[in-house]
Protein backbone atom coordinates (compact mmCIF):
# COMPACT_ATOMS: atom_id res chain seq x y z
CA UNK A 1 170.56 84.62 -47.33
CA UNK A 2 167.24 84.99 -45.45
CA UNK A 3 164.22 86.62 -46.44
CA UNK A 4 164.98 89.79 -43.81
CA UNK A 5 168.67 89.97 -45.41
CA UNK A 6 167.19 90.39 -48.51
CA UNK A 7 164.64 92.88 -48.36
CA UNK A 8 168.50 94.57 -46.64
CA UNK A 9 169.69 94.98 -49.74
CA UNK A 10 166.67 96.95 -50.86
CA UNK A 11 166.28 99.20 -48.34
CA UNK A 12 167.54 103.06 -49.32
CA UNK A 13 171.34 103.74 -48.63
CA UNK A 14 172.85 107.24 -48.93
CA UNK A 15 175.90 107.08 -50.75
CA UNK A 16 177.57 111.00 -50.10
CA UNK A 17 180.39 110.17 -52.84
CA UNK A 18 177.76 109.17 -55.38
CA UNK A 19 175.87 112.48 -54.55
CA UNK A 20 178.41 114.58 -54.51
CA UNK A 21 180.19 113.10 -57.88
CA UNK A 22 176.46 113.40 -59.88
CA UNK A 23 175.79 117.01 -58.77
CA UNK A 24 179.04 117.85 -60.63
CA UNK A 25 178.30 115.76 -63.43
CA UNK A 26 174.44 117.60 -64.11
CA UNK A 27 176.62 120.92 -63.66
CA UNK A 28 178.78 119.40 -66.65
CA UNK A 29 175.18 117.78 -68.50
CA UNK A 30 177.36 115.78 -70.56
CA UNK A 31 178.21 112.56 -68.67
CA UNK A 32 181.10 109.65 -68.97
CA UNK A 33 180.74 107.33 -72.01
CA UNK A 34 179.54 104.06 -71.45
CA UNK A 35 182.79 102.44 -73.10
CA UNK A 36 184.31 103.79 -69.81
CA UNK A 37 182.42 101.96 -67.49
CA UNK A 38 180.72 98.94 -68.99
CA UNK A 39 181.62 95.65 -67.86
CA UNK A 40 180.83 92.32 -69.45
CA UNK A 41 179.30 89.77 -66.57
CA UNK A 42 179.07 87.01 -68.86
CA UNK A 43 183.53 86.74 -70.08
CA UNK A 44 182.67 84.34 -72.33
CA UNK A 45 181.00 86.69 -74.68
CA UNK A 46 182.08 87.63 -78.20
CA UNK A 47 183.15 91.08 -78.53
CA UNK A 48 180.67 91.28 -81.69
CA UNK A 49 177.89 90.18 -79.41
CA UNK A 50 178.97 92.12 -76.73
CA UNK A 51 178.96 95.55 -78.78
CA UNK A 52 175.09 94.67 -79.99
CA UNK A 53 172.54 97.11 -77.93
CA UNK A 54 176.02 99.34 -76.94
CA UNK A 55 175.13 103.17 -75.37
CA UNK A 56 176.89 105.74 -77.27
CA UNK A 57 175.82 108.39 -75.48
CA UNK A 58 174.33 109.70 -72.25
CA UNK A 59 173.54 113.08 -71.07
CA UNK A 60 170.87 114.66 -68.22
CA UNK A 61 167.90 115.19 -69.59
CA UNK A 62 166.33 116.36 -66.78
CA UNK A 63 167.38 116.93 -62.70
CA UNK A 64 165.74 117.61 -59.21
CA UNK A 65 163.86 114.18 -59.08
CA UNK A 66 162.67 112.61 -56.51
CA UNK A 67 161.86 108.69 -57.15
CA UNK A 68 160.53 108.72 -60.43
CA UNK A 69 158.91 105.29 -60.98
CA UNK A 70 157.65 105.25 -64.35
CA UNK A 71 158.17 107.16 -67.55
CA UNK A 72 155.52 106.47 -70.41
CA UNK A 73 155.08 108.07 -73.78
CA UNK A 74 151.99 109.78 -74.64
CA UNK A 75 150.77 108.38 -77.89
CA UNK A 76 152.38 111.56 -80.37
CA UNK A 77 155.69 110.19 -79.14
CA UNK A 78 156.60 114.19 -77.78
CA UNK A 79 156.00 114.23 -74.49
CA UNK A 80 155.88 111.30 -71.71
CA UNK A 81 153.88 111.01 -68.39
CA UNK A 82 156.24 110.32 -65.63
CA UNK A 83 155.18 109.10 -61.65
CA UNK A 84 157.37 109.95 -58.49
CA UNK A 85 156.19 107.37 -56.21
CA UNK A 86 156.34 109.04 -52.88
CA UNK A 87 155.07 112.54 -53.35
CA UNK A 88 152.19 111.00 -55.69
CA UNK A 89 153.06 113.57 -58.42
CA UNK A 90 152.87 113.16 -62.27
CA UNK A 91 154.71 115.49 -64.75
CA UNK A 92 155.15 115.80 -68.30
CA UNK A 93 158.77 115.87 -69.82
CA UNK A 94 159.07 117.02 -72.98
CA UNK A 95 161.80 115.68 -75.15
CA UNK A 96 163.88 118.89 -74.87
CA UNK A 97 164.29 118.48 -71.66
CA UNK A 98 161.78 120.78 -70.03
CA UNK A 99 159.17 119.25 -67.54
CA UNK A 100 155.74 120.47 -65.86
CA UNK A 101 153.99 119.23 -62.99
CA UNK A 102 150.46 118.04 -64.32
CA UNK A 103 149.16 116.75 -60.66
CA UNK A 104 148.80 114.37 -58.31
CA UNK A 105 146.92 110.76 -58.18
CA UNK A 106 144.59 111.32 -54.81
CA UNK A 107 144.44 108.36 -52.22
CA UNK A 108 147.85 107.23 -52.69
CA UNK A 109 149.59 105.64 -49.33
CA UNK A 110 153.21 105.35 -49.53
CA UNK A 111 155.09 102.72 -47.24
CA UNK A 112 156.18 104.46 -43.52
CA UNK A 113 160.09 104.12 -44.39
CA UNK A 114 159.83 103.25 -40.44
CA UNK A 115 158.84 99.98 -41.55
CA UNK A 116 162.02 99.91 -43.75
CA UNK A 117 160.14 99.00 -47.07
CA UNK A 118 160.50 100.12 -50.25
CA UNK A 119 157.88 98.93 -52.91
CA UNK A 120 154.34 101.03 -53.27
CA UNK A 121 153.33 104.55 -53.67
CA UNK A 122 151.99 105.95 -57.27
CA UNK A 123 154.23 103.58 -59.75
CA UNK A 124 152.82 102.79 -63.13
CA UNK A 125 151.10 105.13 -65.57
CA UNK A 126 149.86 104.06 -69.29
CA UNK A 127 148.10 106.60 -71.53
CA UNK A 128 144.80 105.18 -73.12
CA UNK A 129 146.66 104.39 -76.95
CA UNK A 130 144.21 106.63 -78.59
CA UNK A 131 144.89 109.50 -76.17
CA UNK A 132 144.81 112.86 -77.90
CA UNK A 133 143.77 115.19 -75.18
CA UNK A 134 140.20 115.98 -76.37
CA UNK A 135 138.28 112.79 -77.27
CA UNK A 136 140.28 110.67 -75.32
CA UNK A 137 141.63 112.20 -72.20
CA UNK A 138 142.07 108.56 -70.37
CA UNK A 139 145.00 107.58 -68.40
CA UNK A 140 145.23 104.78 -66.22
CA UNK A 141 147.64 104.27 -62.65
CA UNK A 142 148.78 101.85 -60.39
CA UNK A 143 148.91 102.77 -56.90
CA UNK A 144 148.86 102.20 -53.36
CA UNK A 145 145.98 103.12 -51.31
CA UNK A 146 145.71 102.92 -47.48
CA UNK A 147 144.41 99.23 -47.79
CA UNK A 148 144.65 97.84 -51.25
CA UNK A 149 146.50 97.93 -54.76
CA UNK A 150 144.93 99.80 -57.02
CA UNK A 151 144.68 100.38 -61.21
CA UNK A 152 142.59 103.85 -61.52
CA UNK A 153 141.41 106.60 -64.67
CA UNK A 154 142.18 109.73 -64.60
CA UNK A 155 141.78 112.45 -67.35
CA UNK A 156 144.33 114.64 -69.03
CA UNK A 157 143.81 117.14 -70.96
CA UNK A 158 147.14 117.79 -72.28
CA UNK A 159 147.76 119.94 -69.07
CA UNK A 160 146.29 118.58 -66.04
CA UNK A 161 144.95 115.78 -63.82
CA UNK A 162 141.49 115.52 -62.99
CA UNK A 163 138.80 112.91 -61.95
CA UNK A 164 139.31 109.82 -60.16
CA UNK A 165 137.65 106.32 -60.92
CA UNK A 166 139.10 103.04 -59.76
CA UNK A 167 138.24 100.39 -62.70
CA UNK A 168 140.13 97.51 -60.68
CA UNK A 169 140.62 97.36 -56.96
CA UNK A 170 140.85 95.22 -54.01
CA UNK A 171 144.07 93.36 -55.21
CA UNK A 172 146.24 92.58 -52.09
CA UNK A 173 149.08 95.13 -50.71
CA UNK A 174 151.99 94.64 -48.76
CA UNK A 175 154.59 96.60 -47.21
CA UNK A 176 156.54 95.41 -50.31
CA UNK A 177 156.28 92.91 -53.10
CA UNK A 178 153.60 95.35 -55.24
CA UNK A 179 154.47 95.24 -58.81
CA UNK A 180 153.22 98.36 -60.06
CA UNK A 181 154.14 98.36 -63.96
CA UNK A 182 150.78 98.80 -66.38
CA UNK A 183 150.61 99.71 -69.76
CA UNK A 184 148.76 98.66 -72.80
CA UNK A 185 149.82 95.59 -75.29
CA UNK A 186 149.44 95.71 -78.78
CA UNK A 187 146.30 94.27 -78.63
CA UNK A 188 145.14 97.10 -77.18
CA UNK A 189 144.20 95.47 -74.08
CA UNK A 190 145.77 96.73 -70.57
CA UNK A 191 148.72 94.56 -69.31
CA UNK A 192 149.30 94.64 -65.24
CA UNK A 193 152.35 93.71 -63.09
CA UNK A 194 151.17 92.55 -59.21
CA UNK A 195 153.66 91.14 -56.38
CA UNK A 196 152.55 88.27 -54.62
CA UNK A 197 152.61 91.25 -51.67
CA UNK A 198 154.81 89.17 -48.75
CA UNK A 199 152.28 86.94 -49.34
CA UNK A 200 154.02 83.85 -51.30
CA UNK A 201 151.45 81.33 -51.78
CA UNK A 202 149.06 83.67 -53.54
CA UNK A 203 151.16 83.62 -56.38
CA UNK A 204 149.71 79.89 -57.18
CA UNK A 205 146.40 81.08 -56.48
CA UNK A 206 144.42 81.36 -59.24
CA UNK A 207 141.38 83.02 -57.60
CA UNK A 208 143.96 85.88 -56.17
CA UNK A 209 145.52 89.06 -58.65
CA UNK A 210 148.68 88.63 -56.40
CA UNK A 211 151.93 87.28 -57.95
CA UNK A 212 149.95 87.59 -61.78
CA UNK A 213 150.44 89.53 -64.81
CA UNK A 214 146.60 90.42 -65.67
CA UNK A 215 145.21 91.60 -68.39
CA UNK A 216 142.28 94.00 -68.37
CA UNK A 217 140.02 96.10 -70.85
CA UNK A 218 139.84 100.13 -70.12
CA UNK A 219 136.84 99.36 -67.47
CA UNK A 220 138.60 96.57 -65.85
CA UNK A 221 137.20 93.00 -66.81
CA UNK A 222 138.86 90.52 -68.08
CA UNK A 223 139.90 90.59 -71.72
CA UNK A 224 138.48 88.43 -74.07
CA UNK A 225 140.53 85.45 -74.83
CA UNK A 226 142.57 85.30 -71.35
CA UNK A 227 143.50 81.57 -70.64
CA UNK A 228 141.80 81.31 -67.82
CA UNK A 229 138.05 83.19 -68.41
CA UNK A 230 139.33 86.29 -65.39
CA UNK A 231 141.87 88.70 -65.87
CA UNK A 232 145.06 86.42 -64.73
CA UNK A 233 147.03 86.08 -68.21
CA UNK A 234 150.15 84.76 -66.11
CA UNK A 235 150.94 83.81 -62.61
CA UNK A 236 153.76 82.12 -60.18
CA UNK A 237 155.35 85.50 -60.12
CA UNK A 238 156.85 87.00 -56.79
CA UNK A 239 157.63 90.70 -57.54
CA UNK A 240 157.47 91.72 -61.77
CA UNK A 241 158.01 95.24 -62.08
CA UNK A 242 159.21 95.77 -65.26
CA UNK A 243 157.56 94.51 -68.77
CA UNK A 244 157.94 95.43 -72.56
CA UNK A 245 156.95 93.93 -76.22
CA UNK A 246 159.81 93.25 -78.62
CA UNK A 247 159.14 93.59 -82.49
CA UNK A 248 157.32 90.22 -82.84
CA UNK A 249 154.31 91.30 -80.23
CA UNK A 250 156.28 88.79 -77.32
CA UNK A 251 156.03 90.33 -73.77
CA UNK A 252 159.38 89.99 -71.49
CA UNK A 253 158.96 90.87 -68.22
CA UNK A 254 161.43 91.12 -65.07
CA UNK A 255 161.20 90.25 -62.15
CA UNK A 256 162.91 90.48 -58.50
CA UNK A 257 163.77 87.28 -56.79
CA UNK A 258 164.29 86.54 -53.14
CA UNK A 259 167.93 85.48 -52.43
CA UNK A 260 169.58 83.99 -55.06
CA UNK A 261 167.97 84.75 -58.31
CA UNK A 262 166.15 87.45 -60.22
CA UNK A 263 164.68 86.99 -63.49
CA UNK A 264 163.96 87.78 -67.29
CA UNK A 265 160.81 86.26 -68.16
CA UNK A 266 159.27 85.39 -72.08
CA UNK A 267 155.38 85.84 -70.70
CA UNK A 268 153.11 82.96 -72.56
CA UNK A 269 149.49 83.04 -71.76
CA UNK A 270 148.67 80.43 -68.98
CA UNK A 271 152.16 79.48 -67.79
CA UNK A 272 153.23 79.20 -64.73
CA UNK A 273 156.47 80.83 -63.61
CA UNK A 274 157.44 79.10 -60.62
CA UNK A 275 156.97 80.42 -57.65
CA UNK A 276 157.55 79.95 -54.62
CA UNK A 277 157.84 76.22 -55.54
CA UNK A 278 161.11 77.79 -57.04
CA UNK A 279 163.29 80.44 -57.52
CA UNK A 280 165.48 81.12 -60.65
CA UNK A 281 165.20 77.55 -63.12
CA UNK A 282 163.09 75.39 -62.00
CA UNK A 283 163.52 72.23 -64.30
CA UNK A 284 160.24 71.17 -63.82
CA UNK A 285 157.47 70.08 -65.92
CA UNK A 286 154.60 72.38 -66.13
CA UNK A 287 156.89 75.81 -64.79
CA UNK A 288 158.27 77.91 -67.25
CA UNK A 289 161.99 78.85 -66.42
CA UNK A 290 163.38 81.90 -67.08
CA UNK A 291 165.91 83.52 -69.89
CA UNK A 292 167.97 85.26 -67.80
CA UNK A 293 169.06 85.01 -64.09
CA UNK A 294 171.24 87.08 -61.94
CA UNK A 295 171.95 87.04 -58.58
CA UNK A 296 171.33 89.75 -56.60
CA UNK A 297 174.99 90.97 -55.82
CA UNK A 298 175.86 90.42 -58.87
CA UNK A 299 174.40 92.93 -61.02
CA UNK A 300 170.97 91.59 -60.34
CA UNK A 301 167.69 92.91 -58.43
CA UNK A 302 166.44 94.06 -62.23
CA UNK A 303 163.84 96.82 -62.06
CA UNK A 304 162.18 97.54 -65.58
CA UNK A 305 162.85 96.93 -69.50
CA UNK A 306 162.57 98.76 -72.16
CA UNK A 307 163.08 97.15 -76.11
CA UNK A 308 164.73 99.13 -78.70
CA UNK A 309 166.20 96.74 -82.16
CA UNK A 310 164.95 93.76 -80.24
CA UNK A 311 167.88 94.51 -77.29
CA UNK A 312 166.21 94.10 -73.84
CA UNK A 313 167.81 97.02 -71.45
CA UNK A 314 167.41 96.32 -68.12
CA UNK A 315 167.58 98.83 -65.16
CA UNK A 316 169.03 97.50 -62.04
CA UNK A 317 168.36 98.36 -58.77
CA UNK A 318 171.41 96.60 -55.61
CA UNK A 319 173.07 96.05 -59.33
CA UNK A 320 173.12 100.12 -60.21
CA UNK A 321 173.71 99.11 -63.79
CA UNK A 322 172.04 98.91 -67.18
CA UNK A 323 171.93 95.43 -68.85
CA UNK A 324 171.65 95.13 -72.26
CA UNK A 325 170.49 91.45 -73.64
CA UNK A 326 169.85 91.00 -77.41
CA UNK A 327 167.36 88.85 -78.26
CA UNK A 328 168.10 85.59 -79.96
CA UNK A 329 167.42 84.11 -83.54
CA UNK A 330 164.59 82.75 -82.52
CA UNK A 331 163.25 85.10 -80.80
CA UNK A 332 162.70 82.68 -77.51
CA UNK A 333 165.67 83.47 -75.69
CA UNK A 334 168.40 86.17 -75.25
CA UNK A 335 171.78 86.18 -76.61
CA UNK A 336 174.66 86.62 -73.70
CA UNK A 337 173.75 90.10 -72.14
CA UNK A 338 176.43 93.18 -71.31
CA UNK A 339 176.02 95.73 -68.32
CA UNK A 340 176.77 99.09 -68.47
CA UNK A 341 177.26 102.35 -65.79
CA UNK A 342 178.04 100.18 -63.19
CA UNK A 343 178.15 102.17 -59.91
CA UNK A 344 178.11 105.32 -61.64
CA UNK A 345 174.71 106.93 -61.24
CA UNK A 346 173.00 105.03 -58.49
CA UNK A 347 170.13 102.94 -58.53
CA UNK A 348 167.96 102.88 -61.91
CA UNK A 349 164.58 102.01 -62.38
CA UNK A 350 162.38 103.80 -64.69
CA UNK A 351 163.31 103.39 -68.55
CA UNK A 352 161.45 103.68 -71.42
CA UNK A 353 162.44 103.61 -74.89
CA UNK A 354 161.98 107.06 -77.04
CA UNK A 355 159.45 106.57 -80.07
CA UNK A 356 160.81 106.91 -83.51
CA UNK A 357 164.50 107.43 -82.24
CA UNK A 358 167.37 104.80 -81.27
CA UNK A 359 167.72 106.34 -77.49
CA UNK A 360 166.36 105.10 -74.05
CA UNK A 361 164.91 107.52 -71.15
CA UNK A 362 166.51 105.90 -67.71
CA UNK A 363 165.76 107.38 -64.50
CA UNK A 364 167.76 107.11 -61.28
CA UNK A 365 166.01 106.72 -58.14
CA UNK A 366 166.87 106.92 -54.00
CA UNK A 367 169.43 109.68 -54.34
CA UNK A 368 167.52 112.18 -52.13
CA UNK A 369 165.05 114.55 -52.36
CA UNK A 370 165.30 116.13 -55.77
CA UNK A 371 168.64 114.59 -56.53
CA UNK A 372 167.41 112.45 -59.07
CA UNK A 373 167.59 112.52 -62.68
CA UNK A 374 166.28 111.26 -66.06
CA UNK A 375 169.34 110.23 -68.32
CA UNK A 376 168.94 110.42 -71.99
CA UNK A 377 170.81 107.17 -74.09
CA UNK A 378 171.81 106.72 -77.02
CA UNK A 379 172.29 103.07 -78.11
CA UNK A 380 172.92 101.05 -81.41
């Protein structure tokens, strides 16, 4: 498949059966049970292993979305920040379902859909981990601008938006191929995902951000103890836009392929992950395969994680499914992974999982304007 098929199978499709089937199912709240639409990719799987990380439950949390790119608790564990990536607005959703717009991240550019791309706009937010609305008002972005990728500051009070700094820009933008996902490790130290931004052979660069995962303090240097003295913590990536810790402090992170594989990456300081010397496995010394694959009509084109009982859940994207993947024994690779709601709400992207319960926040995205929703999950 080549390059300009690909990016095909990204581009936004309306689907007027989809639409018309979901608006009856928010009227209802309560939607279909996963056991009625989940369908094991990988046969071979045990039905033990296959029930580990199972839904029980999903229901609309909220409706009348438009893109929503990231959702992100605020440190109580109440309420969570959550982007829409065209209109450049953030809102708080509250755990009973209610939501308020909080305001907008100024000097966001969002891709002309005349140039049929998809990736950019306002995508990751990540509340400073000491946030608490007084003291520490400071929450951080990734967006587009008109020329650049940028992670900014903003405050928030607890009700709205204000200020504007940029604490790391310049990093190369494309028409696609952005990244976007940011949020901080439990190191305390700000973790950032960056496309290579159509521009492949940045992603071996090590004096580029493109095609990295970095990792930043609050005002935008390099953390202390990054493997390579600048704010690169792991590179060879093409397009991560999804990352999470499990319960051992390990970051996984996923990542969209170009034709024939996407990826679930175990993120080590230093490594390389491949590309574009290689897509998928690459077998070779030095290059650090992957943990999962998929191919992108077959379930693949992964979006973000989320980690709940050391499962990795997986939004999908061309797949319109949620994986679920426990993690192994040794806590270096993933046990044979299940998919659920296949075909039956769209495209998903944005997850996160819900402090101090056993239940995931998923968001569709590119069902129209305001025809999106944020599903609440249940899971084992």
């Amino acid at each position: 498949m080549s390059r300009s098929a690909r990016s095909a199978l990204h581009r936004i499709r309306p689907v007027t059966a989809l639409a018309t089937a979901a608006t009856a199912l928010l009227g209802a709240c309560l939607l279909q049970p996963a056991t009625a639409v989940a369908d094991t990719a990988d046969t071979a799987a045990p039905a033990e292993s296959a029930a580990v990380g199972a839904p029980t439950g999903v229901s609309v949390l909220s409706g009348q979305w438009t893109r929503p790119w990231a959702i992100t608790f605020l440190p109580d564990g109440k309420q969570a920040l959550v982007t829409e990536r065209r209109s450049s607005t953030v809102w708080l959703q509250g755990r009973d379902g209610t939501k308020k717009k909080v305001g907008t991240v100024p000097n966001t550019v969002y891709p002309s859909p005349a140039r049929r791309v998809g990736s950019g706009g306002l995508m990751g937010v990540a509340p400073s981990p000491t946030w608490n609305g007084t003291t520490d008002q400071d929450v951080f972005f990734v967006h587009t601008a008109a020329s650049d990728i940028r992670v900014v500051r903003m405050r928030f009070d607890g009700t709205s938006l204000s200020g504007y700094t940029v604490v790391l820009g310049g990093i190369t933008r494309g028409g696609d191929h952005n990244g976007g996902k940011i949020a901080f490790g439990p190191d305390g130290y700000l973790y950032v995902a960056v496309g290579d931004a159509l521009k492949r052979n940045l992603a071996q660069d090590k004096n580029s951000l493109n095609g990295k995962i970095l990792r930043i303090t609050k005002s935008g240097a390099a953390a202390p103890g990054n493997p390579f003295g600048t704010r690169v913590y792991s590179f060879g990536h093409r397009n991560p836009q999804g990352f999470a810790w499990d319960s051992r402090g390990r970051l996984w992170a996923s990542e969209i392929g170009e034709s024939t594989w996407d990826e679930l990456n175990l993120i080590t300081p230093g490594a390389n992950y491949g590309w574009p010397t290689c897509e998928g496995s690459c077998g070779k010394a030095g290059l650090s395969d992957p943990k999962k694959v998929w191919h992108p009509d077959e379930g693949g084109v992964p979006a973000q994680i989320a980690i709940a009982n050391d499962v990795v859940y997986v939004s999908t994207l061309l797949g319109q499914r949620l994986w679920a993947l426990p993690i192994d024994s040794t806590g270096k690779g993933v046990k044979t992974g299940t998919s659920y709601y296949k075909n039956s709400y769209g495209r998903l992207r944005a997850i996160a999982k819900v402090p101090g319960a056993d239940e995931l926040w998923l968001g569709t995205t590119d069902g129209g304007d305001d025809k999106d929703r944020i599903l609440k999950i249940t899971v084992k």
